[in-house]
Protein backbone atom coordinates (compact mmCIF):
# COMPACT_ATOMS: atom_id res chain seq x y z
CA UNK A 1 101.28 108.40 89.82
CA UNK A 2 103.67 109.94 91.34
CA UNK A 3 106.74 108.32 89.80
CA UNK A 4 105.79 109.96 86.60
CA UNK A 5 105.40 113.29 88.05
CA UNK A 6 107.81 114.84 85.97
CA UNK A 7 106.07 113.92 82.37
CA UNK A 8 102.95 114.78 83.72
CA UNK A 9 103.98 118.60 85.27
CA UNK A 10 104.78 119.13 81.62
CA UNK A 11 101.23 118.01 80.67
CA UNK A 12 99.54 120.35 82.93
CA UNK A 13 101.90 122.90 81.91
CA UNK A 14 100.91 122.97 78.67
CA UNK A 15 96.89 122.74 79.30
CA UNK A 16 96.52 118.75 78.61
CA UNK A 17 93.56 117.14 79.71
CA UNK A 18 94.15 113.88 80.88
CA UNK A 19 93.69 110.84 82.78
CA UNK A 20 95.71 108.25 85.07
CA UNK A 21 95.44 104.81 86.23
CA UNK A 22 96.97 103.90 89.42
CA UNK A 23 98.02 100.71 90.96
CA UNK A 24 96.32 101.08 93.54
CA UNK A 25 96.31 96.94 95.58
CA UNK A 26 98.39 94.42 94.55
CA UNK A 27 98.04 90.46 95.82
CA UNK A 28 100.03 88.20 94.96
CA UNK A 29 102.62 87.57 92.03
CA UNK A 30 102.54 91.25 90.10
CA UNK A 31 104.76 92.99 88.28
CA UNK A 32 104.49 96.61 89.64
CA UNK A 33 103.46 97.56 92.82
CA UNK A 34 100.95 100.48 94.20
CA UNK A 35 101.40 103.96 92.54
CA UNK A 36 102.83 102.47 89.45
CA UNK A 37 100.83 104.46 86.59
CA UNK A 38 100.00 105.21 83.42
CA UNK A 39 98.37 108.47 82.02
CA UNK A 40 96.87 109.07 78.58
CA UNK A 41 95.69 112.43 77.03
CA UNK A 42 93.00 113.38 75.11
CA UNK A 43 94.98 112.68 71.89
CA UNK A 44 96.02 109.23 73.00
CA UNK A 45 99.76 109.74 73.73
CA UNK A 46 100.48 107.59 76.70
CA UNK A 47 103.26 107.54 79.28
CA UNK A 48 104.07 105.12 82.17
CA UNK A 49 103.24 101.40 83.27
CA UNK A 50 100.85 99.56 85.32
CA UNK A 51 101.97 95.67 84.52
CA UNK A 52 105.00 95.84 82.30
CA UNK A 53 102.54 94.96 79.31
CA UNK A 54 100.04 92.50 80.62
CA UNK A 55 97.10 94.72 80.77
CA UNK A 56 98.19 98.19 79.55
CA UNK A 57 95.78 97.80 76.40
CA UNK A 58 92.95 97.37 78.36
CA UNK A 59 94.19 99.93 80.62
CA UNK A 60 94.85 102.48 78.36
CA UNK A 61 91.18 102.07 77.11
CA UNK A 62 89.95 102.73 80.78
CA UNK A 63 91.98 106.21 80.36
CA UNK A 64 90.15 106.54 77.10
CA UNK A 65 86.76 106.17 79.04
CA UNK A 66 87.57 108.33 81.90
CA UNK A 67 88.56 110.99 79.64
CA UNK A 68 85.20 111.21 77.99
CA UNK A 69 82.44 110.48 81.16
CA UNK A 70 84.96 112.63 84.16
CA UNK A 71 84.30 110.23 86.63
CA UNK A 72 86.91 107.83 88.21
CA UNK A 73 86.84 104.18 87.22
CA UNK A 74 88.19 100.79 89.41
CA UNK A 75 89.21 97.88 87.73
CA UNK A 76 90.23 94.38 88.81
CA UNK A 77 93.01 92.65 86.59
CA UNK A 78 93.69 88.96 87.38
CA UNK A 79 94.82 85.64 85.41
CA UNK A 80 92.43 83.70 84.20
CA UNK A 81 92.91 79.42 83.64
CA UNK A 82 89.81 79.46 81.75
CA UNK A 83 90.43 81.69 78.62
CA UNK A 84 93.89 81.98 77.72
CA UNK A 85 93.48 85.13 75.32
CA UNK A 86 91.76 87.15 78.12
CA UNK A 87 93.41 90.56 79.69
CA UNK A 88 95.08 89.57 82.70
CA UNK A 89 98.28 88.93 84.26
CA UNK A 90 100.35 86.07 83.53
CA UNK A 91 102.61 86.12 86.87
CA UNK A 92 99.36 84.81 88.35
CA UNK A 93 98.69 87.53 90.88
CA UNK A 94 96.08 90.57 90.59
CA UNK A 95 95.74 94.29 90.65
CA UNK A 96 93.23 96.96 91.27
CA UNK A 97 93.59 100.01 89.13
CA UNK A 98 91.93 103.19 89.92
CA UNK A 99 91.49 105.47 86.84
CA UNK A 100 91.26 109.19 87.03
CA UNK A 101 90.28 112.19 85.43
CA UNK A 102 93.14 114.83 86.39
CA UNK A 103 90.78 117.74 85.33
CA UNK A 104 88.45 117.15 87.96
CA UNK A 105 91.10 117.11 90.57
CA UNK A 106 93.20 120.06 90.88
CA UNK A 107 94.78 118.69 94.03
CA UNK A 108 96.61 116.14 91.72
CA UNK A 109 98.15 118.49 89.36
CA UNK A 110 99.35 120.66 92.82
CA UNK A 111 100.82 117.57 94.08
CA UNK A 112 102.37 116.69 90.11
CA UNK A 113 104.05 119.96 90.81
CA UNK A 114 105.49 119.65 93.95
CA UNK A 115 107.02 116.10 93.02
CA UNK A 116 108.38 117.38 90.18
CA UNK A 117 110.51 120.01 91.71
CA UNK A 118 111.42 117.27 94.13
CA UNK A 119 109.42 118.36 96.84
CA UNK A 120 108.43 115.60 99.50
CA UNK A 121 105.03 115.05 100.04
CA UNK A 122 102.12 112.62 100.39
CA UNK A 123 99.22 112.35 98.53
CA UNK A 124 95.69 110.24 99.79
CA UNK A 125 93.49 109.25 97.17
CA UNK A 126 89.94 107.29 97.97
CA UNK A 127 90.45 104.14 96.48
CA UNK A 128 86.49 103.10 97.59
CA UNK A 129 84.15 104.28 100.17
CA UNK A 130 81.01 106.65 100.27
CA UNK A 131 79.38 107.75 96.71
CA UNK A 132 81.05 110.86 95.62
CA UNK A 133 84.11 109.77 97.63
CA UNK A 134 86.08 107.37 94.92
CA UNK A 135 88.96 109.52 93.40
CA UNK A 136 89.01 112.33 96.14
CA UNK A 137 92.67 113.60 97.18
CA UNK A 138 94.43 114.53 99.83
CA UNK A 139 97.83 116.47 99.54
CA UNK A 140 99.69 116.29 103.03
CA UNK A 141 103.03 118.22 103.02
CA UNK A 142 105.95 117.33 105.69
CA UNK A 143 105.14 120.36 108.07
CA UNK A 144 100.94 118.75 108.50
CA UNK A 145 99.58 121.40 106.53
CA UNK A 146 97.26 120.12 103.61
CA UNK A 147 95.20 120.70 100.18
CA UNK A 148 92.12 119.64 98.66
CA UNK A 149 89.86 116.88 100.57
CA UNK A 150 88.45 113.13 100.83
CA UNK A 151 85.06 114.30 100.53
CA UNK A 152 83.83 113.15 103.88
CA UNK A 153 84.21 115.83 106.49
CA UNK A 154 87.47 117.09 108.34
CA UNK A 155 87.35 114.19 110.99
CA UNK A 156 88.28 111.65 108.03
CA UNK A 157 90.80 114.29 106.67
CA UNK A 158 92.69 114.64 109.93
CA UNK A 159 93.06 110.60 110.18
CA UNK A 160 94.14 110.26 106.75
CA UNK A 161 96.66 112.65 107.31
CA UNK A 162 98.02 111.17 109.61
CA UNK A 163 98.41 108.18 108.25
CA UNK A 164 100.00 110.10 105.27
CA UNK A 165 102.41 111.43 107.30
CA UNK A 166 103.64 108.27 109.12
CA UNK A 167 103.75 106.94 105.45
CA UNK A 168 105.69 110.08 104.32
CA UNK A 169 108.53 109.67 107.02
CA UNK A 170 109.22 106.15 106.22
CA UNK A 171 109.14 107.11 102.49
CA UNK A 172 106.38 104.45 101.65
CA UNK A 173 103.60 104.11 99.46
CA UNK A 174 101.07 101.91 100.55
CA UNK A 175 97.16 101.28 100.88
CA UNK A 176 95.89 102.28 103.72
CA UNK A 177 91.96 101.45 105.36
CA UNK A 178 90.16 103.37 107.97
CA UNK A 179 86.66 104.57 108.92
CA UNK A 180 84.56 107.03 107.17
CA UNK A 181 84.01 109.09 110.36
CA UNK A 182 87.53 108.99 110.78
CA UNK A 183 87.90 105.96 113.04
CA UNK A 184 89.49 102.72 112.93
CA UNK A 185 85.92 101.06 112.88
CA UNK A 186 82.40 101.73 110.95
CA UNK A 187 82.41 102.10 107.43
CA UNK A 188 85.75 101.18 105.43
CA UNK A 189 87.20 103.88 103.46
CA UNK A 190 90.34 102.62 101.42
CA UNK A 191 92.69 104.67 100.54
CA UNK A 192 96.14 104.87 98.49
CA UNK A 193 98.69 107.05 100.04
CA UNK A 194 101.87 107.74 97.32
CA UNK A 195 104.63 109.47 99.03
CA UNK A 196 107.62 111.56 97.06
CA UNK A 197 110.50 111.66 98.73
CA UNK A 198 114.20 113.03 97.86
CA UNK A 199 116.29 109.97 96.87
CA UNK A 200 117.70 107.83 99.30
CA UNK A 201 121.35 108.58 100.37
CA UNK A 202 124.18 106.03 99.39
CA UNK A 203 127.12 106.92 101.47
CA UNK A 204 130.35 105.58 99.56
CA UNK A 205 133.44 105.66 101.69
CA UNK A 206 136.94 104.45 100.21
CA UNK A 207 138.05 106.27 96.83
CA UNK A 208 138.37 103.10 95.16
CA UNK A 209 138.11 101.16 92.02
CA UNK A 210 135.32 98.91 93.33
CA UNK A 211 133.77 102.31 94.92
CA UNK A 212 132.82 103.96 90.94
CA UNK A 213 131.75 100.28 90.00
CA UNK A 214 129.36 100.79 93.27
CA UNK A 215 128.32 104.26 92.21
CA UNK A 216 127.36 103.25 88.57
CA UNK A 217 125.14 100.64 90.57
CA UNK A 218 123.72 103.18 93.23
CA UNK A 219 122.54 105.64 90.39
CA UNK A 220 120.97 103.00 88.35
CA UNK A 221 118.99 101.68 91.70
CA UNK A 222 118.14 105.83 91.86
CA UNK A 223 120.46 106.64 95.21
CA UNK A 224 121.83 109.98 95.46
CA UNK A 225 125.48 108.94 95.56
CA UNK A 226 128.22 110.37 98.12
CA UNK A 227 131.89 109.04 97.33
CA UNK A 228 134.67 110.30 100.85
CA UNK A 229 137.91 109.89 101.37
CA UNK A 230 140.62 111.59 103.16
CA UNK A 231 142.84 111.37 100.49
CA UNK A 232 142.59 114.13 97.72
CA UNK A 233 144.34 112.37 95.63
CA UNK A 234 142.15 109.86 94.67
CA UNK A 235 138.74 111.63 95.75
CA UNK A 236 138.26 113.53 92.53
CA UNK A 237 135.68 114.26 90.66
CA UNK A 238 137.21 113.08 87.59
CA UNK A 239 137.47 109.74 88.94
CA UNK A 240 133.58 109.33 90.12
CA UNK A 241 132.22 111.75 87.37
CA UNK A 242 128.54 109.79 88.10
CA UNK A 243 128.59 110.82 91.63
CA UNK A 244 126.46 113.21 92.96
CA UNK A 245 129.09 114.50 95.21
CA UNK A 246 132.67 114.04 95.95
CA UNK A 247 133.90 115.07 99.33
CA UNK A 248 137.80 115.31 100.58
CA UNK A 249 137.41 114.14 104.41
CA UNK A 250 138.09 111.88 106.96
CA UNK A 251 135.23 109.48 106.40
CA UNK A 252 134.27 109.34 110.43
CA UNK A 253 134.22 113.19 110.03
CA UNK A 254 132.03 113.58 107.32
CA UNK A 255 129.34 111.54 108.26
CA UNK A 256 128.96 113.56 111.71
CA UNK A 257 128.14 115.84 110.14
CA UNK A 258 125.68 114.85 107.36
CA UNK A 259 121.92 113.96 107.26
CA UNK A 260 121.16 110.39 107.12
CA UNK A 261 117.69 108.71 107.84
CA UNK A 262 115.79 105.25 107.78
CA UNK A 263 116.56 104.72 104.14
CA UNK A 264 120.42 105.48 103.98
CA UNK A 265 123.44 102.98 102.76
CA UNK A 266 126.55 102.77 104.02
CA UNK A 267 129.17 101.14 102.32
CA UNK A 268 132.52 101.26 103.93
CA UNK A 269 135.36 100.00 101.08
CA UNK A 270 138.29 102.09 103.26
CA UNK A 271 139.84 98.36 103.98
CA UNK A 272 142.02 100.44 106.28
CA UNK A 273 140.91 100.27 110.01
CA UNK A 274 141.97 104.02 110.41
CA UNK A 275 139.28 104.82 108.67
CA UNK A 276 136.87 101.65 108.98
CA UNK A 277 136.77 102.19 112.78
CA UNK A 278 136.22 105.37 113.96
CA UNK A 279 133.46 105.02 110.81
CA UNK A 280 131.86 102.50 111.83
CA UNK A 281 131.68 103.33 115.57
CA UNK A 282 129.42 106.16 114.21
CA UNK A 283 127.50 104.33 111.80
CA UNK A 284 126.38 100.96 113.68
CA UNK A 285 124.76 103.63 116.20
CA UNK A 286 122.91 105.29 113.60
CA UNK A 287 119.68 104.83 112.08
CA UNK A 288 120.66 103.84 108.56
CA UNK A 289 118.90 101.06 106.81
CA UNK A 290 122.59 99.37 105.90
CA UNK A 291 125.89 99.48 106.85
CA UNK A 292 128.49 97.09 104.86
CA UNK A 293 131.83 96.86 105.43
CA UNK A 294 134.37 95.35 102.72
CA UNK A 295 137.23 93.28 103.81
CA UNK A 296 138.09 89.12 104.25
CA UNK A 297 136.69 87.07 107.12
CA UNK A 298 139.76 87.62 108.88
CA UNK A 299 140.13 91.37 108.62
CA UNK A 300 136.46 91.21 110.16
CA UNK A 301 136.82 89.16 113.02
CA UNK A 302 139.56 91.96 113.96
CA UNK A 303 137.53 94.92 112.75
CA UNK A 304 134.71 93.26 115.28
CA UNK A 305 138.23 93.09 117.83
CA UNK A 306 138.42 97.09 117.40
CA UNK A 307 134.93 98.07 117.22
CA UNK A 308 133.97 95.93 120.96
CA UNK A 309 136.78 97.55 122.09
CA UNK A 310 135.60 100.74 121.03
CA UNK A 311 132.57 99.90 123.09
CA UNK A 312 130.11 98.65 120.82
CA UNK A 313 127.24 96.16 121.99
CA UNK A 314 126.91 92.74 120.39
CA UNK A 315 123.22 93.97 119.19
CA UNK A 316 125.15 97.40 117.51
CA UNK A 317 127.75 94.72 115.97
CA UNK A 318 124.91 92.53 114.34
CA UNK A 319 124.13 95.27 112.33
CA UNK A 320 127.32 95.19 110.40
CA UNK A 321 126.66 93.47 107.07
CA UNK A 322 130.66 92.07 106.60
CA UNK A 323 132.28 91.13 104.16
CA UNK A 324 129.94 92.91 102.53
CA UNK A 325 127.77 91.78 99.38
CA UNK A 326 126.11 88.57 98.48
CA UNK A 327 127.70 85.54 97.31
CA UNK A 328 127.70 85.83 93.85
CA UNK A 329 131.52 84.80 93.16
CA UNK A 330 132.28 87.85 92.10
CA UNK A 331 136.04 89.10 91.51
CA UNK A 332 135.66 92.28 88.90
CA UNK A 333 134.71 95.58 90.93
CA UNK A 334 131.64 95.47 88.59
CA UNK A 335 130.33 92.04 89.72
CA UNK A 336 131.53 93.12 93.50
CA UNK A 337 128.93 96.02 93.07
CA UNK A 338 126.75 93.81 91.54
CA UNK A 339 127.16 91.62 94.71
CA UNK A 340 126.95 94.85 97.22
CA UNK A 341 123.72 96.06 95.28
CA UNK A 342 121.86 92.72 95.65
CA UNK A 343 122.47 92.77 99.57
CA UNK A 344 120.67 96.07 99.72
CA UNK A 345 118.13 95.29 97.88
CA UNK A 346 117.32 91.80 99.73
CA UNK A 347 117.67 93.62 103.00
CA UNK A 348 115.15 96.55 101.78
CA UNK A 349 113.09 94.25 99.99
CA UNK A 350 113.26 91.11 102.53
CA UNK A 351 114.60 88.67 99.98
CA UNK A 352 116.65 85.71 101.11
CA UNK A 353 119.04 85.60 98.20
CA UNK A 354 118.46 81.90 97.28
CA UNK A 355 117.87 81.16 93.73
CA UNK A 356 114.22 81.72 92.64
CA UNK A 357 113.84 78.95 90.31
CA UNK A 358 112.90 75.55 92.09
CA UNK A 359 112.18 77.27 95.28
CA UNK A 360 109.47 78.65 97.48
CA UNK A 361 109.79 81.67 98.23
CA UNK A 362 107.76 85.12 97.70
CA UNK A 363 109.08 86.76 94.18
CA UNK A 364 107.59 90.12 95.57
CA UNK A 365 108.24 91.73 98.78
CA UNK A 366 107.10 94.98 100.10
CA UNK A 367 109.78 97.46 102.80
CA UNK A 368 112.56 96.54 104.96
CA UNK A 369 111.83 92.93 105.19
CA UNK A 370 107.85 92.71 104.96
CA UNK A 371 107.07 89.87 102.04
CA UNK A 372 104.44 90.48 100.07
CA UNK A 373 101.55 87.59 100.41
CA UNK A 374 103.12 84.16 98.96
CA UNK A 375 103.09 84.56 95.25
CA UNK A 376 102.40 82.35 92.62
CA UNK A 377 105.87 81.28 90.56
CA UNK A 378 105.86 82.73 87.06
């Protein structure tokens, strides 16, 4: 739900009832994963996703229905072999969708709000448990402090925030189960925990022409994008007018002194082991989700030279994703971004980068490296 915050602060801005259905479990082959949403008003405008198309008609009808009785609805979408006209998926996989009346829940449009002004937070929803429990929310915010309730007593508020919280560092959204008491055992309470972050960081360094190839690419994957360079020449805003920021410094320099956390890229396109060492000396000890360095095998085995002698560990040095990018062939900075992109996302998503077609392998994956179940091939 939260991905659509920003059409749907609008909505309760200007007094529209509503309601939304929320991925809220995913197995197998799907096409969106949990929090994807779609809302619908009372006059049938609709905004958002759950499948890409599969099952949004029967979706949107669920809205409908939830609009009119106020209570919260769960639905199971799969594929079925036996009737090829019914609603269901055709990647193979299945969803649950949770359906909710906003109007009931003020705690959703509070926690609409603060994601649209780009406020972190985490919100728990009861995805099933106790009667009177299904649709309930939580809304933790990063400092522990929280708003509205599950509907089963403080002990099963305190676990569920911290859950959210754990969630809400890492910058996940994921189901979560635990006990109605509040323990890891006795009755199962599932819930959904959607976390809004700000955007991830994508740390450009080398004013280059393959560097605004590689910020067009980080804005479109929806990084907040940071070209450096030392040289003001080239490090101009003119040059990298879809960066977020350009900064004049030596690149080793500026990221001392910048925030970085778990979900940060680095991509080092200096070439120039001035700059590439010192860098990297700093960033191989930090923890970043990626650090890429661009450069030929050669110019790597001696950056490795320089960066041991620095006094990097072999375990720091495995880190270094270099020459960076996938091996897609590509010679145009646009297909080297293309290339750099793909790497991130394989190492976020846990992809291996082989071909899909004729192979194995998951199509879906979940975090830094965790595959979603095996999938079904489309």
């Amino acid at each position: 739900m939260l991905d659509i915050a920003s059409e749907l602060h609008r909505w309760c801005a200007e007094g529209r009832d509503f309601a939304v259905a929320t991925v809220v479990a995913v197995r197998g082959s799907a096409p969106r994963p949990p929090g994807a949403a779609l809302a619908v008003d009372a006059g049938g405008t609709a905004v958002g996703s759950v499948s890409g198309g599969c099952v949004e008609g029967a979706v949107y009808e669920l809205c409908r229905e939830a609009l009119r009785t106020g209570e919260p609805l769960l639905e199971r979408f799969g594929y079925s072999d036996e009737d090829a006209f019914a609603v269901g998926l055709m990647c193979g996989g299945e969803i649950d969708v949770l359906v909710t009346p906003v109007r009931r829940h003020p705690e959703l449009a509070a926690a609409l709000s603060a994601a649209a002004r780009g406020e972190a937070l985490a919100l728990a929803r009861v995805v099933a448990g106790p009667p009177g429990t299904p649709g309930r929310a939580l809304l933790v915010r990063p400092d522990g402090t929280v708003g509205g309730g599950l509907g089963g007593g403080p002990a099963l508020d305190a676990t569920a925030a911290r859950e959210a919280l754990a969630l809400l560092d890492a910058g996940r959204t994921a189901p979560v189960d635990v006990g109605a008491d509040g323990s890891r055992c006795g009755e199962p309470v599932r819930l959904l925990v959607e976390c809004s972050v700000p955007p991830p960081r994508m740390l450009v360094f080398g004013a280059i022409d393959f560097a605004a190839a590689l910020v067009r690419a980080g804005k479109f994957l929806g990084y907040h994008v940071t070209v450096c360079d030392a040289r003001p020449v080239f490090a101009t805003a003119k040059r990298f007018p879809e960066a977020d920021e350009v900064v004049v410094d030596w690149p080793h320099r500026y990221l001392d002194r910048v925030a970085v956390d778990a979900r940060t890229v680095v991509c080092v396109l200096t070439h120039d082991a001035k700059f590439d060492v010192p860098l990297l000396e700093r960033a191989l000890r930090l923890p970043v989700a990626y650090v890429g360095a661009m450069g030929s095998r050669r110019t790597h085995e001696a950056r490795l030279g320089r960066l041991r002698e620095a006094g990097l560990a072999e375990g720091e040095l495995c880190r270094l994703r270099s020459p960076i990018g996938l091996d897609l062939g590509a010679r145009t900075p646009e297909e080297t971004a293309l290339s750099i992109a793909a790497e991130i996302i394989a190492l976020r998503r846990g992809g291996s980068g082989i071909p899909l077609a004729g192979g194995e392998v998951p199509i879906h994956h979940d975090g830094w490296g965790r595959a979603v179940e095996p999938a079904a091939t489309r």
